[in-house]
C-alpha atoms as a PDB file:
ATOM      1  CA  UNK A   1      89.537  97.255 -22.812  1.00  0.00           C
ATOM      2  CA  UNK A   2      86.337  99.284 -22.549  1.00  0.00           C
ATOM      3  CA  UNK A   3      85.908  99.193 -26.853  1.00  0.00           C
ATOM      4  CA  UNK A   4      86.283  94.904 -26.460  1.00  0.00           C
ATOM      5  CA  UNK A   5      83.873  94.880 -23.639  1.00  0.00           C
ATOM      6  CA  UNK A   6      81.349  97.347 -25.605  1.00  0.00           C
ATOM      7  CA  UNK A   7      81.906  95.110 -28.859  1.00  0.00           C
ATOM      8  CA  UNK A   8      81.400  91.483 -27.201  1.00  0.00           C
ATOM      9  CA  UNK A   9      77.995  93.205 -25.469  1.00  0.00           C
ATOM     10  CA  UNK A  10      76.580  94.216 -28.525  1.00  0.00           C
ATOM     11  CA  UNK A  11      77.863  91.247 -30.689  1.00  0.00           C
ATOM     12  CA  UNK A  12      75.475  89.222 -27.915  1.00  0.00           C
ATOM     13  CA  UNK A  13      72.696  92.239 -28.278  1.00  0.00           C
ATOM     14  CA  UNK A  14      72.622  91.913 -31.619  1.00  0.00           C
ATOM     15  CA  UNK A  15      72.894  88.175 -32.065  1.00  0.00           C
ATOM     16  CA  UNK A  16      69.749  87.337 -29.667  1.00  0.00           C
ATOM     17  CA  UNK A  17      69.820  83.552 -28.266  1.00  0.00           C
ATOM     18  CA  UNK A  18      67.705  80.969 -27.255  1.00  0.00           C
ATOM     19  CA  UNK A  19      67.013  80.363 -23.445  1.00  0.00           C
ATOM     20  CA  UNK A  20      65.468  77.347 -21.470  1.00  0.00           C
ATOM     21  CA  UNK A  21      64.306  77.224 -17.661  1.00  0.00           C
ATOM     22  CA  UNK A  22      62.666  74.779 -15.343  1.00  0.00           C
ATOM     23  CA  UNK A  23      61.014  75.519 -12.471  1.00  0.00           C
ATOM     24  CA  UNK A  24      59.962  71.772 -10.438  1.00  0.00           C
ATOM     25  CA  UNK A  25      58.859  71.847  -6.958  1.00  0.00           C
ATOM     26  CA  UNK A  26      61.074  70.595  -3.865  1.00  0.00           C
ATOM     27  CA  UNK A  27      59.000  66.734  -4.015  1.00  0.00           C
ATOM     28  CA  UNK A  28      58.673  66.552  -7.264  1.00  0.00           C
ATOM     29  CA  UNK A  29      60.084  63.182  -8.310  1.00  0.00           C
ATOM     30  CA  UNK A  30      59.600  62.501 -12.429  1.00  0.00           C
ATOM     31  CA  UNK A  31      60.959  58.732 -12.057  1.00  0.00           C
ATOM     32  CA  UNK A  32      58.006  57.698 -10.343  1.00  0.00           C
ATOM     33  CA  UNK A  33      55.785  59.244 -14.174  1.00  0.00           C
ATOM     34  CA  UNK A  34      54.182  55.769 -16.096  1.00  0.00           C
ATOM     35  CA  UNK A  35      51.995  58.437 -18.385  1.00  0.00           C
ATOM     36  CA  UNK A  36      51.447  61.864 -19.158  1.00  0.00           C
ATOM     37  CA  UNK A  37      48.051  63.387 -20.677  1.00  0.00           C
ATOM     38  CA  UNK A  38      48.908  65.990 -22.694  1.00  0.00           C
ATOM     39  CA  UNK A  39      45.303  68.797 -23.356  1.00  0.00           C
ATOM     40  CA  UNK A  40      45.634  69.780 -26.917  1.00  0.00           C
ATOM     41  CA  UNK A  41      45.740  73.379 -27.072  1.00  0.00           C
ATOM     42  CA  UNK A  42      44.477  74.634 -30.325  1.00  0.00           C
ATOM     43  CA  UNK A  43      45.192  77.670 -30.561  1.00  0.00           C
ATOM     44  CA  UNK A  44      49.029  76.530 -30.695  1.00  0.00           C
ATOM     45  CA  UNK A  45      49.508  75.866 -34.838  1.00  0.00           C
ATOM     46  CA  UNK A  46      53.124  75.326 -34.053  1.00  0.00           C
ATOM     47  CA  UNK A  47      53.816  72.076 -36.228  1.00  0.00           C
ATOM     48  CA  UNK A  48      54.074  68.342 -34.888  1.00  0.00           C
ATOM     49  CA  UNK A  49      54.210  70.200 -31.649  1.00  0.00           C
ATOM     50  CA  UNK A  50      52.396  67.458 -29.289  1.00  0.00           C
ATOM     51  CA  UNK A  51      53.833  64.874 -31.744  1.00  0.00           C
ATOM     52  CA  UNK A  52      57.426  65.976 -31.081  1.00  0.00           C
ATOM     53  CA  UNK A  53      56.271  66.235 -27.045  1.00  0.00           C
ATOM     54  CA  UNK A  54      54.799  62.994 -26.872  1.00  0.00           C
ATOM     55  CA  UNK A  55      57.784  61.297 -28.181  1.00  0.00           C
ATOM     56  CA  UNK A  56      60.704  62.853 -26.400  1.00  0.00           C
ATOM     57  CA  UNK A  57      58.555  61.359 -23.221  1.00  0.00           C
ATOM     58  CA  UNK A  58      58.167  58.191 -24.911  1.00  0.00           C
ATOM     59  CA  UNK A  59      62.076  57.918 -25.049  1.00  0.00           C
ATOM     60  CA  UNK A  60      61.883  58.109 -21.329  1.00  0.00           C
ATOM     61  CA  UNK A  61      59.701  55.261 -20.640  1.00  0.00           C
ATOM     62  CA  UNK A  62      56.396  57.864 -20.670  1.00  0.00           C
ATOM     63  CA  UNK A  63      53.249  56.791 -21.840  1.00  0.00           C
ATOM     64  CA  UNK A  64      51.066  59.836 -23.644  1.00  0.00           C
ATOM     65  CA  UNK A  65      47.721  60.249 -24.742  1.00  0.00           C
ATOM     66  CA  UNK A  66      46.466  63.528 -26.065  1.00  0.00           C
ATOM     67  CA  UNK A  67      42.570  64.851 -24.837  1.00  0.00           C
ATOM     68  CA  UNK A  68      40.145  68.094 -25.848  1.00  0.00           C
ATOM     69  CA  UNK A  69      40.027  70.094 -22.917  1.00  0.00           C
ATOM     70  CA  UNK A  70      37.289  69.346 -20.443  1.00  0.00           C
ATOM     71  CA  UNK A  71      37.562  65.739 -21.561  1.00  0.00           C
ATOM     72  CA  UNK A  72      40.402  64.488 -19.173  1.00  0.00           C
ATOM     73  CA  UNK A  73      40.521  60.508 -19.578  1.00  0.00           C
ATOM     74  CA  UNK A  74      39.990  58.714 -16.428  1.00  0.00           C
ATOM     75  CA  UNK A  75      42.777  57.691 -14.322  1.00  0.00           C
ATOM     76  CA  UNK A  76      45.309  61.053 -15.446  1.00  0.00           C
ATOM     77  CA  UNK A  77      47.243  61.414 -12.766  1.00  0.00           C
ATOM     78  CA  UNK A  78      49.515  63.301 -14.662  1.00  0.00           C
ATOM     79  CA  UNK A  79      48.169  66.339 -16.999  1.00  0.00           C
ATOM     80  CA  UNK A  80      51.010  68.482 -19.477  1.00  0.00           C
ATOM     81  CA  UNK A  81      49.675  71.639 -20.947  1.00  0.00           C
ATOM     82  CA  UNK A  82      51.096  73.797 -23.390  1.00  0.00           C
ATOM     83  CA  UNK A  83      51.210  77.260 -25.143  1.00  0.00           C
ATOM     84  CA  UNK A  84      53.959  77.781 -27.876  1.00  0.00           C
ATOM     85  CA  UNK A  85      54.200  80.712 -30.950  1.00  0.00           C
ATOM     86  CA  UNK A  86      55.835  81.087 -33.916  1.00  0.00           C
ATOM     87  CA  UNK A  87      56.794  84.215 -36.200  1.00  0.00           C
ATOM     88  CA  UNK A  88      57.530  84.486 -39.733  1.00  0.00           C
ATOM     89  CA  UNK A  89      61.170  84.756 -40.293  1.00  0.00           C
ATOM     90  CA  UNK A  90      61.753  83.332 -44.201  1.00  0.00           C
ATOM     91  CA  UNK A  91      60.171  80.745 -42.443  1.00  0.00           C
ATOM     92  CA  UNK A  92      58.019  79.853 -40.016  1.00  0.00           C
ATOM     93  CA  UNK A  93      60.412  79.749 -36.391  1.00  0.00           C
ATOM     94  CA  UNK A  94      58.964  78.593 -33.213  1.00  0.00           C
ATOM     95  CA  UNK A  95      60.348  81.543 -30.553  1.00  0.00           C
ATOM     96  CA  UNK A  96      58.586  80.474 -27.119  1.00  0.00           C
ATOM     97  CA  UNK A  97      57.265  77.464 -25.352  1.00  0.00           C
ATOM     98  CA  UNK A  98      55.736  77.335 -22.372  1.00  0.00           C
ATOM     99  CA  UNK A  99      55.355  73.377 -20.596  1.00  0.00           C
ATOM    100  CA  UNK A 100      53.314  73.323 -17.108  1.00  0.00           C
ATOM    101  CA  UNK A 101      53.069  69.201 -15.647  1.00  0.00           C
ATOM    102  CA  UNK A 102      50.663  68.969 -13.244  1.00  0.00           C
ATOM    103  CA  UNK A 103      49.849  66.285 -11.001  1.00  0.00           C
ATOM    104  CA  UNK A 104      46.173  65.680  -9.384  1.00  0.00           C
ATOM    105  CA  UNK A 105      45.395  69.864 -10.498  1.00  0.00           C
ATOM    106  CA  UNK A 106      49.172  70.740  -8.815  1.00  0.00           C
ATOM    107  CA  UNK A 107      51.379  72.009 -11.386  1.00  0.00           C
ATOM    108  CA  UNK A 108      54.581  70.109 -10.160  1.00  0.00           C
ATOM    109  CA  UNK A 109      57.480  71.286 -12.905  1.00  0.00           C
ATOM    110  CA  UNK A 110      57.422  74.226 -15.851  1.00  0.00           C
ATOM    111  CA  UNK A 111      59.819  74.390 -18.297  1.00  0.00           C
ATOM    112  CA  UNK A 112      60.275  76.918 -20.944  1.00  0.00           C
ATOM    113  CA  UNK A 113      61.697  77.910 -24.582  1.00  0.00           C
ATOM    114  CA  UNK A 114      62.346  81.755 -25.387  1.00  0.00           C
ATOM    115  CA  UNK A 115      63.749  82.432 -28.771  1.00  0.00           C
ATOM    116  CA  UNK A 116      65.131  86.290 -27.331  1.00  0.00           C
ATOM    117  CA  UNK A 117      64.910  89.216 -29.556  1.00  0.00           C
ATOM    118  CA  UNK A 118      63.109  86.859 -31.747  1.00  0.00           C
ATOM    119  CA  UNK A 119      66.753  85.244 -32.267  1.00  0.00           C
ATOM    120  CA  UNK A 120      67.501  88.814 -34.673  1.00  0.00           C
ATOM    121  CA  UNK A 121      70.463  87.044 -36.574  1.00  0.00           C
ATOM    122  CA  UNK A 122      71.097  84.238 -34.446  1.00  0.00           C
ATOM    123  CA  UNK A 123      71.001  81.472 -36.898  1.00  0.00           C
ATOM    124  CA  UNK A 124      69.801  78.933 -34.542  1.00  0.00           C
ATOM    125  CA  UNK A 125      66.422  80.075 -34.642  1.00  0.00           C
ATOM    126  CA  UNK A 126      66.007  77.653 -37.723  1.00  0.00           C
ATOM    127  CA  UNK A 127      66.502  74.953 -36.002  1.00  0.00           C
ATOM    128  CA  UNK A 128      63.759  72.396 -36.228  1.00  0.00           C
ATOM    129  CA  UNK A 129      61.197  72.378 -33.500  1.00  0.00           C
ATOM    130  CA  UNK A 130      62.428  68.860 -32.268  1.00  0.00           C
ATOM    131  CA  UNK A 131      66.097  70.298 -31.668  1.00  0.00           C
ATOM    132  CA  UNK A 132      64.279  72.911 -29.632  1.00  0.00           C
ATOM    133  CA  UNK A 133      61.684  71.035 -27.982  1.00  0.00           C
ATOM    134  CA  UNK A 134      63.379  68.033 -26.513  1.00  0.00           C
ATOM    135  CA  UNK A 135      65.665  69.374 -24.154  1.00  0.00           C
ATOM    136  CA  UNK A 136      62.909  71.512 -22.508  1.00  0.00           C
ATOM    137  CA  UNK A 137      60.508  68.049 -22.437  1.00  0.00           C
ATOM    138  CA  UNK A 138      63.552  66.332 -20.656  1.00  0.00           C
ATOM    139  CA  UNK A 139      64.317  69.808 -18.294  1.00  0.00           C
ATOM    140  CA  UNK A 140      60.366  69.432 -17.247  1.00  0.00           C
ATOM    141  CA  UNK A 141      60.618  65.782 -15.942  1.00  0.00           C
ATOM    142  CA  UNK A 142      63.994  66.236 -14.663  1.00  0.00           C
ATOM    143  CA  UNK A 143      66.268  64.354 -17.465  1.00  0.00           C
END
């Protein structure tokens, strides 16, 4: 018993996975969202990343517009920010995520992608960034 339990612990050790959480707060109500600003981050080089963000919210009825910080269009009630990294892995992988939505300078909801252990031989790591990225967009608005 002990030798299957010590082989099916290491077998997930060894394997890594991938791990999303949300965080909203209690009145946070994502059904009431018409747009989202999303501030381009630029240190993230993670490709199509706002491109993959701004459509998963456009498949939920979510208007987007991307700004430079410290230019915030008029009328944002809604602001998304973003960090995300990537590591070399025969290719480039994106292994963590980080979505905050704020509303009026509150952050309201957080949602999160961590590729753990850097996915070691979990071969879901190569997934494309839109299979990673759209569940976490729909976790942060509560889809």
């Amino acid at each position: 018993m002990n030798k299957i339990f010590i082989l099916a612990f290491l077998a997930t050790i060894i394997s890594g996975c991938a791990t999303t959480s949300v965080k909203q707060e209690s009145n946070f109500d994502a059904s009431q969202i018409k747009k989202i600003c999303i501030e381009n981050n630029s240190k993230v080089i993670v490709q199509n990343f706002e491109e993959i963000i701004s459509d998963r919210l456009q498949t939920h009825n979510i208007d987007t517009e991307v700004f430079l910080k410290g230019n915030k269009p008029e009328g944002c009630e809604y602001v998304l920010k973003y960090t995300a990294y990537q590591k070399w892995d025969f290719t480039m992988v994106m292994n963590k995520a980080d979505l905050y939505l704020y509303k009026n300078n509150n952050k309201v909801s957080s949602a999160n992608y961590t590729l753990n252990m850097g996915g070691f031989l979990n071969p879901t790591k190569y997934k494309s960034n839109t299979e990673k990225l759209n569940p976490v967009v729909d976790q942060l608005i509560g889809k």
